[in-house]
PDB file of N, CA and C in Angstrom:
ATOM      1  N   UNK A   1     -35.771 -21.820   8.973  1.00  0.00           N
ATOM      2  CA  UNK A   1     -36.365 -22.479  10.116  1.00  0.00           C
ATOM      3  C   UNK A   1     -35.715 -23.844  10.372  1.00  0.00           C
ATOM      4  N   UNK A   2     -35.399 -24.923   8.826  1.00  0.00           N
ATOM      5  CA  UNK A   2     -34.436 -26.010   9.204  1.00  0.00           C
ATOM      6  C   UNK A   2     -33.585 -26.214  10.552  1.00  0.00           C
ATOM      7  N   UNK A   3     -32.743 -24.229   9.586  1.00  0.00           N
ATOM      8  CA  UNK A   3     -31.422 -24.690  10.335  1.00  0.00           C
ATOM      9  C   UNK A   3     -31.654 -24.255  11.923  1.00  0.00           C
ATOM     10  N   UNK A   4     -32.211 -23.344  12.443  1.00  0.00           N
ATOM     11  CA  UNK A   4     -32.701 -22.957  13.636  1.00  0.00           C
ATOM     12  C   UNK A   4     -33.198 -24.523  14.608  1.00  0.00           C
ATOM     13  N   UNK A   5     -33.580 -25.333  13.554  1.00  0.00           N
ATOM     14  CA  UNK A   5     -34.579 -26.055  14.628  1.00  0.00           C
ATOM     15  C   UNK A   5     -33.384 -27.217  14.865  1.00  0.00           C
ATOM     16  N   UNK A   6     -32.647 -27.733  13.740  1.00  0.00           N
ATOM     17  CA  UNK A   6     -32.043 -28.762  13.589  1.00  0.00           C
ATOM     18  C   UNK A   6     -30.359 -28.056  14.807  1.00  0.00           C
ATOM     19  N   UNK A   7     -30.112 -26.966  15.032  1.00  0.00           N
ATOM     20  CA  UNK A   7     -29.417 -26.742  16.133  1.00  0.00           C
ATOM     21  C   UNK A   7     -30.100 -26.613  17.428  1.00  0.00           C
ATOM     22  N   UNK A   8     -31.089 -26.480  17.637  1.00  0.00           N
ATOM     23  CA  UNK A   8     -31.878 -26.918  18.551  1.00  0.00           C
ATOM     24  C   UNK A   8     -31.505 -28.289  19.060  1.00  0.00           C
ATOM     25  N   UNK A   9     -31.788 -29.274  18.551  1.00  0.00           N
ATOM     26  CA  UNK A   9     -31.782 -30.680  18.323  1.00  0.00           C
ATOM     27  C   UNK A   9     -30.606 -31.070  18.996  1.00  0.00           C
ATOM     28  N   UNK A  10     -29.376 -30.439  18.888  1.00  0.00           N
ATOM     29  CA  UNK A  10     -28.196 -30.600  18.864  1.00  0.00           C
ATOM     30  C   UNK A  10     -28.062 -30.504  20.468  1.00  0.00           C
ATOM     31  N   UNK A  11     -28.699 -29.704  20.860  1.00  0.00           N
ATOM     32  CA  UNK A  11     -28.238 -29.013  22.517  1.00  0.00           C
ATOM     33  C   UNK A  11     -28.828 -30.694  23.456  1.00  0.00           C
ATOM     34  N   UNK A  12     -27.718 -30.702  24.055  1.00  0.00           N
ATOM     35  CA  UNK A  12     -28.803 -32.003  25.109  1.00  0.00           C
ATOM     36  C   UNK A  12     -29.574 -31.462  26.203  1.00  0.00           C
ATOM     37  N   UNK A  13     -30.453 -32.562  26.632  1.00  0.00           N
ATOM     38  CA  UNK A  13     -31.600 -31.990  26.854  1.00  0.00           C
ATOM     39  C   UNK A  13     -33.080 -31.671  26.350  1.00  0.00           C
ATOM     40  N   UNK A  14     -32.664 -31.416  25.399  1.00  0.00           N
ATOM     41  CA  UNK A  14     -33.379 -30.814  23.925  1.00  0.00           C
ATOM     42  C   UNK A  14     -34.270 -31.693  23.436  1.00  0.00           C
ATOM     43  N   UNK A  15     -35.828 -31.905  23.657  1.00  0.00           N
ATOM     44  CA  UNK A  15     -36.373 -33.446  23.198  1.00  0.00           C
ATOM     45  C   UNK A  15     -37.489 -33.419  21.794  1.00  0.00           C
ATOM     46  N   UNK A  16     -37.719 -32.369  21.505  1.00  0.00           N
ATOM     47  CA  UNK A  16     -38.221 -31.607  20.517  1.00  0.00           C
ATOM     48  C   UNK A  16     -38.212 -30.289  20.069  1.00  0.00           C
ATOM     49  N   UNK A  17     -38.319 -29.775  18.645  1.00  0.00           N
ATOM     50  CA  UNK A  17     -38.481 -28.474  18.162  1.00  0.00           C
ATOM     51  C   UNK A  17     -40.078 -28.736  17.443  1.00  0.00           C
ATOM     52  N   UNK A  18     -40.954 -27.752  17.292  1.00  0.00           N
ATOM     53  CA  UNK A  18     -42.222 -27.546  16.553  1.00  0.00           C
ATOM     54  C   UNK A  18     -42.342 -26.264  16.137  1.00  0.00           C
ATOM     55  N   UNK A  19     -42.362 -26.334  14.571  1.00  0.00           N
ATOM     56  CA  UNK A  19     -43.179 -25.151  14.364  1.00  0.00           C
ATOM     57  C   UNK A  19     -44.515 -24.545  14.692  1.00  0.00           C
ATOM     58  N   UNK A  20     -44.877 -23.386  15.341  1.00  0.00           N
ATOM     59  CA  UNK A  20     -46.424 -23.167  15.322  1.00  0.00           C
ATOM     60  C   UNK A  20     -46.553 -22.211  14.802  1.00  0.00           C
ATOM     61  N   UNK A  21     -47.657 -21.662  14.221  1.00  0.00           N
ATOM     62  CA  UNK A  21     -48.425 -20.234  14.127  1.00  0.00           C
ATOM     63  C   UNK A  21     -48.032 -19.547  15.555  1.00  0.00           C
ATOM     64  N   UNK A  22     -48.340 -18.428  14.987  1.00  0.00           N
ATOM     65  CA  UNK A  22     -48.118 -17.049  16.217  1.00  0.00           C
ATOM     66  C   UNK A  22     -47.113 -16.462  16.367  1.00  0.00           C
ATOM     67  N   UNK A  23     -46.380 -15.604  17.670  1.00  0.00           N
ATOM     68  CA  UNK A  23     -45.507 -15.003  17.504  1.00  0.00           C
ATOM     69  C   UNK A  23     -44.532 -16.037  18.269  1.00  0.00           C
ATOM     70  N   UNK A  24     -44.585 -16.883  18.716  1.00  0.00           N
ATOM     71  CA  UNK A  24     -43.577 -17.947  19.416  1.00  0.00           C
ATOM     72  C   UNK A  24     -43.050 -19.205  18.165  1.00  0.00           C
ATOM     73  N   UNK A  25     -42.001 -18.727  17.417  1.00  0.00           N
ATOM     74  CA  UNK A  25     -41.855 -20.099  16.847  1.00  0.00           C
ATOM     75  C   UNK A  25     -40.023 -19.883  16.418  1.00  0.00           C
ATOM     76  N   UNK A  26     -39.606 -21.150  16.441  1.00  0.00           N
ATOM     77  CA  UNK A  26     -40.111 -22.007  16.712  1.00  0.00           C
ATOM     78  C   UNK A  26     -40.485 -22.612  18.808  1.00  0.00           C
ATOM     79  N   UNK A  27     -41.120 -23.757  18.667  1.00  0.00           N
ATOM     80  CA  UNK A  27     -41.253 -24.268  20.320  1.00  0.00           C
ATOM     81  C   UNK A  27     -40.365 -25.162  20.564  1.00  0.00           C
ATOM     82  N   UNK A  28     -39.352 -25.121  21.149  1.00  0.00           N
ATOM     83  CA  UNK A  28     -38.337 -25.866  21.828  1.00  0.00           C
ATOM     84  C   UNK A  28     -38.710 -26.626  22.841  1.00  0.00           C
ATOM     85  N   UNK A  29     -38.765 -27.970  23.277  1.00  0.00           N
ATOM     86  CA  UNK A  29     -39.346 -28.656  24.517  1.00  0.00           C
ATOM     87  C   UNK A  29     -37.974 -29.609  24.833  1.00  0.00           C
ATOM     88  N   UNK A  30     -38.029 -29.181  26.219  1.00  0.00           N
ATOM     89  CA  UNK A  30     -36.528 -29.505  27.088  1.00  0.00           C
ATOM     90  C   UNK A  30     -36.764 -30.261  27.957  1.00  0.00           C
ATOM     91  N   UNK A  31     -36.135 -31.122  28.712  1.00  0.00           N
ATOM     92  CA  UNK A  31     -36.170 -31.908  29.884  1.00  0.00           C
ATOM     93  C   UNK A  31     -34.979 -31.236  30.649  1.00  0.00           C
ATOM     94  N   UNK A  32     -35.434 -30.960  31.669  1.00  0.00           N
ATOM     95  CA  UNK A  32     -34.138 -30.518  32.555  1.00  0.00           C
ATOM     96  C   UNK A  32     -34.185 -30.773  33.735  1.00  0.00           C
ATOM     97  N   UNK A  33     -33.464 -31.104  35.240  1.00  0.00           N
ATOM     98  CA  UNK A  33     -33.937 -31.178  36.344  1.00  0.00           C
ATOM     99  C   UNK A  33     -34.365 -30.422  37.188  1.00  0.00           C
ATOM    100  N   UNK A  34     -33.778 -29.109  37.454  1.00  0.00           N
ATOM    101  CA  UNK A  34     -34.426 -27.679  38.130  1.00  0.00           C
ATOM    102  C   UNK A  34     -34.049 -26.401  36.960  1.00  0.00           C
ATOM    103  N   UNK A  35     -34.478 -25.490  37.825  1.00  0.00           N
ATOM    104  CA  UNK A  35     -34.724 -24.629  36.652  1.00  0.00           C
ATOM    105  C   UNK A  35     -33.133 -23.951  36.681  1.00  0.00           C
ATOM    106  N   UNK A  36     -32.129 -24.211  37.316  1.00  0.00           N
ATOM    107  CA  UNK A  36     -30.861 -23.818  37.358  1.00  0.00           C
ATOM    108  C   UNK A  36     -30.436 -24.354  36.038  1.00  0.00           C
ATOM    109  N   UNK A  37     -30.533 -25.901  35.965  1.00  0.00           N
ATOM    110  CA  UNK A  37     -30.322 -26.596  34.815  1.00  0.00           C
ATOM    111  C   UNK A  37     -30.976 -25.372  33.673  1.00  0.00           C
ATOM    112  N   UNK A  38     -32.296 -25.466  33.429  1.00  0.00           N
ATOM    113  CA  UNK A  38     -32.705 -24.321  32.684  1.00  0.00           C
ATOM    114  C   UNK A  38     -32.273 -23.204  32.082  1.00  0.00           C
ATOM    115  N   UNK A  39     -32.163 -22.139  33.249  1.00  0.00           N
ATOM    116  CA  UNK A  39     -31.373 -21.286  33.108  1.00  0.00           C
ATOM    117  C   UNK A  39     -29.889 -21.592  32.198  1.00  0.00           C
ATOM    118  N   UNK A  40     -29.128 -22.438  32.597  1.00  0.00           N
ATOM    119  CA  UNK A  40     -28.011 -22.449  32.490  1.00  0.00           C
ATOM    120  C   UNK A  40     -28.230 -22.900  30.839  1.00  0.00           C
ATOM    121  N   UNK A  41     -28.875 -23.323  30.104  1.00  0.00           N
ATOM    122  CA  UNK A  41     -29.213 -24.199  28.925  1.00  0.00           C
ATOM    123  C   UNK A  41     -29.575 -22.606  28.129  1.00  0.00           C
ATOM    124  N   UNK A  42     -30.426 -22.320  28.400  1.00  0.00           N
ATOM    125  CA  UNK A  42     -30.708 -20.696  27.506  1.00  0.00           C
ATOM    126  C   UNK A  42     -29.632 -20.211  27.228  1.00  0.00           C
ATOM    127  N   UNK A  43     -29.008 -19.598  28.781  1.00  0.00           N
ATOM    128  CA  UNK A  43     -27.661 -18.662  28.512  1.00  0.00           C
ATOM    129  C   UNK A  43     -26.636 -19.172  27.847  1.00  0.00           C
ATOM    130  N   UNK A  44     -26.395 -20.833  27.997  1.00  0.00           N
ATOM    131  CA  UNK A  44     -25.051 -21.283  27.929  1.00  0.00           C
ATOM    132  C   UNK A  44     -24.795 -21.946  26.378  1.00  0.00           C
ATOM    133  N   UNK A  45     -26.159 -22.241  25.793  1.00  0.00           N
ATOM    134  CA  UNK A  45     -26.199 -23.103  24.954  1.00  0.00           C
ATOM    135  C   UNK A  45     -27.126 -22.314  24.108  1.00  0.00           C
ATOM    136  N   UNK A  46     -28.560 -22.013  24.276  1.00  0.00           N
ATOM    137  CA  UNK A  46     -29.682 -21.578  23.407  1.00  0.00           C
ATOM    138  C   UNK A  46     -29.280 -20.312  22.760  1.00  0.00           C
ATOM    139  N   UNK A  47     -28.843 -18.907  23.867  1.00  0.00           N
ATOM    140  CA  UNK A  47     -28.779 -17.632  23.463  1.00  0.00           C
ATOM    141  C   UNK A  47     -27.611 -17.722  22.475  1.00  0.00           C
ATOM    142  N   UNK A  48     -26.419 -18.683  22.432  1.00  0.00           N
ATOM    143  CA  UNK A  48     -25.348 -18.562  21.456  1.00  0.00           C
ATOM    144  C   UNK A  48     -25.931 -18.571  19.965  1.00  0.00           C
ATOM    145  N   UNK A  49     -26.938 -19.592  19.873  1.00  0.00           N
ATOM    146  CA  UNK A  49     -27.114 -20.070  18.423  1.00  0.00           C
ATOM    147  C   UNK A  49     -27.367 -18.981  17.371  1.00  0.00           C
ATOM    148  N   UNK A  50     -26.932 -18.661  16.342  1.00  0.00           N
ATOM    149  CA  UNK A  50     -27.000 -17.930  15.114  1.00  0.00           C
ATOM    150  C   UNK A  50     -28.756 -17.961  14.931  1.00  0.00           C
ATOM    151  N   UNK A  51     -29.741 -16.718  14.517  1.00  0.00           N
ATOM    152  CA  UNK A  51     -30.709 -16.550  14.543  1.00  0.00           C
ATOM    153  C   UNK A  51     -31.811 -16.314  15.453  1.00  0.00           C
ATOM    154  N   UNK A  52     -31.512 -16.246  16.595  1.00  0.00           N
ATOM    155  CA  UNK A  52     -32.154 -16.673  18.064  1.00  0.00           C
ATOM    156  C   UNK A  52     -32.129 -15.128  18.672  1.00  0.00           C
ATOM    157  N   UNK A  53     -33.093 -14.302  18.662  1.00  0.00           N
ATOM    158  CA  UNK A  53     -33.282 -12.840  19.601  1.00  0.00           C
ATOM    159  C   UNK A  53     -33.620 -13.237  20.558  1.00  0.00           C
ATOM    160  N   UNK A  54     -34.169 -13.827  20.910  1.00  0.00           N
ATOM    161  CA  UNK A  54     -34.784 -13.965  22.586  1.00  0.00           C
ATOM    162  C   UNK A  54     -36.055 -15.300  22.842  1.00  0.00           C
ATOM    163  N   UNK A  55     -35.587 -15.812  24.172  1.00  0.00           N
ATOM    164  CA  UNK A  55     -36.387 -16.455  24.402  1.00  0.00           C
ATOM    165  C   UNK A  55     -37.451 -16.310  25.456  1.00  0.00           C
ATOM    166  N   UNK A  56     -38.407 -17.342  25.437  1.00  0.00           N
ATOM    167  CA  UNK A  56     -39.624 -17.177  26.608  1.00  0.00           C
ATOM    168  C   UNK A  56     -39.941 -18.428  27.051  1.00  0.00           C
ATOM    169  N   UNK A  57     -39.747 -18.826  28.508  1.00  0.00           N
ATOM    170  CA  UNK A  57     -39.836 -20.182  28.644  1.00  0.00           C
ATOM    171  C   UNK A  57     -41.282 -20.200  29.238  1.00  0.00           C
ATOM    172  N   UNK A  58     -41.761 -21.332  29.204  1.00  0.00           N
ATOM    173  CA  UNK A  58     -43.096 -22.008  29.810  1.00  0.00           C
ATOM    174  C   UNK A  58     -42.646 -23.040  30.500  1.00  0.00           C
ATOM    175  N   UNK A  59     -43.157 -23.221  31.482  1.00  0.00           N
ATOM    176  CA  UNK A  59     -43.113 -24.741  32.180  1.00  0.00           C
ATOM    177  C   UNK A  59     -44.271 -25.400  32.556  1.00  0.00           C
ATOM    178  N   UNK A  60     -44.423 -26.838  32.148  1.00  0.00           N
ATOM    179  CA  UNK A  60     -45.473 -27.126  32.075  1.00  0.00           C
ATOM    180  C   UNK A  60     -44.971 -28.494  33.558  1.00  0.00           C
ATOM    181  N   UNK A  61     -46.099 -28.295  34.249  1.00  0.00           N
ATOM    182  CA  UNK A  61     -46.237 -29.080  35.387  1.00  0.00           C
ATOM    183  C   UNK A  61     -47.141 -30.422  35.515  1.00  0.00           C
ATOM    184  N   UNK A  62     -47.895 -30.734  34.558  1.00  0.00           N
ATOM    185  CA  UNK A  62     -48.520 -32.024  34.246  1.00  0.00           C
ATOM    186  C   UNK A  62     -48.856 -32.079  32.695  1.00  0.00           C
ATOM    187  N   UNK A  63     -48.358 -33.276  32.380  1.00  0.00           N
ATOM    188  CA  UNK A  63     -49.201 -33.130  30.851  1.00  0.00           C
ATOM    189  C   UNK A  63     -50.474 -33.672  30.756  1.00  0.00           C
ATOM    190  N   UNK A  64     -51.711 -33.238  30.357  1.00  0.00           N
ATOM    191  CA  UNK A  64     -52.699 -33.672  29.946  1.00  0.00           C
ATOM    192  C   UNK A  64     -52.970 -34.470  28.280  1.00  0.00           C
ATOM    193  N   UNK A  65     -52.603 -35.595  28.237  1.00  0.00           N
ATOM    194  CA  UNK A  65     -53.027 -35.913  26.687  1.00  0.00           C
ATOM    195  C   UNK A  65     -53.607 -37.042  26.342  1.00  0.00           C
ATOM    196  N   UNK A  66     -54.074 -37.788  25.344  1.00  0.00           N
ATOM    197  CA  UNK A  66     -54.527 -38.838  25.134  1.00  0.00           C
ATOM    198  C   UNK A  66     -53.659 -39.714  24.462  1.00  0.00           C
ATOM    199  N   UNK A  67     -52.772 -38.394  23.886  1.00  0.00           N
ATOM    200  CA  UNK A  67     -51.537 -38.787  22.513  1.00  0.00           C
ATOM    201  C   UNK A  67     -50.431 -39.575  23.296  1.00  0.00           C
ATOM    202  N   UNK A  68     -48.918 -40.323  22.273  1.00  0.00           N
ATOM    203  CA  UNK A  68     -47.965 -40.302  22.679  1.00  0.00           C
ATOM    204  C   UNK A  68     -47.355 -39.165  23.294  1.00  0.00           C
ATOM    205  N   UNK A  69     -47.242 -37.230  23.431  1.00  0.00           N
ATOM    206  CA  UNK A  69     -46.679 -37.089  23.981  1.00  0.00           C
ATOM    207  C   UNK A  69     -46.793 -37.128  25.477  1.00  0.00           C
ATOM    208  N   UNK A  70     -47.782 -37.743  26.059  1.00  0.00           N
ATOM    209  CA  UNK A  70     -47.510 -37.505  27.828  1.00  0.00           C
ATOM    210  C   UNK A  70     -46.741 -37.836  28.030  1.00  0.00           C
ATOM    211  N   UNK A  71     -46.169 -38.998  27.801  1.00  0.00           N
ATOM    212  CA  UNK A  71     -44.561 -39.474  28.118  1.00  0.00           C
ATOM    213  C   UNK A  71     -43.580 -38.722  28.113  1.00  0.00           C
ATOM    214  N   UNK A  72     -43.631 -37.904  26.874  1.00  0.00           N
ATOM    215  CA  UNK A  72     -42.600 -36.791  26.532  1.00  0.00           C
ATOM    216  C   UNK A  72     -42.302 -35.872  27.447  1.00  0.00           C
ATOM    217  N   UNK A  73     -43.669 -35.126  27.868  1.00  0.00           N
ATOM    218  CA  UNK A  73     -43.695 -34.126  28.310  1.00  0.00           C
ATOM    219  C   UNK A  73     -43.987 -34.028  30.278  1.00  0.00           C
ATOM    220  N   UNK A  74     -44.438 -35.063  30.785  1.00  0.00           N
ATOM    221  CA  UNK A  74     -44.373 -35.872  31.698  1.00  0.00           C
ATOM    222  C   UNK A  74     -43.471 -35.691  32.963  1.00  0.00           C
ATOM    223  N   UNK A  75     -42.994 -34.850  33.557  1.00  0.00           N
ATOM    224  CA  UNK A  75     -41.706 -35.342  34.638  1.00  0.00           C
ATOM    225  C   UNK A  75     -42.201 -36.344  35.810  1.00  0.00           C
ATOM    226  N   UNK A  76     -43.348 -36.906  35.790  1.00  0.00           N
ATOM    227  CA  UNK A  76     -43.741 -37.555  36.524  1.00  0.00           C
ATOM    228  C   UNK A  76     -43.796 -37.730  37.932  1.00  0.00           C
ATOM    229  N   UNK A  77     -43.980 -36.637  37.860  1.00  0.00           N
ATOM    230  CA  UNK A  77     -44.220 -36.172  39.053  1.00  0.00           C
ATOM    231  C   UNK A  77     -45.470 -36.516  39.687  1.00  0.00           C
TER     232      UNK A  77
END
């Protein structure tokens, strides 16, 4: 899982990895500007990495938190 997450890290863009429970892990959280950018980051960069079958993106459109990450997660929109 290290090495999976710590090439994660590597891709720009790339502003966190988290492990969770369930069948999604690890969670990759990206900043990108449209979803072309997106796209292009999976195919061009994510799907290469050693260990990686497939991905599933979410996009999250406001963050709700009390924590430091709203900032993170935020496009401020």
């Amino acid at each position: 899982m290290n090495k999976i997450a710590s090439s994660h890290l590597e891709i720009p863009g790339v502003t966190g990895v988290c492990s969770v429970a369930g069948v999604q892990d690890p969670v990759t959280i990206v900043r990108v500007t449209d979803s072309d950018a997106r796209a292009a980051m999976v195919r061009e960069k994510m799907l290469k990495l050693d260990g990686l079958r497939k991905t599933k993106s979410l996009i999250a459109f406001k963050a709700y938190s009390r924590h430091d990450l709203e900032p993170m997660l935020s496009l401020g929109a």
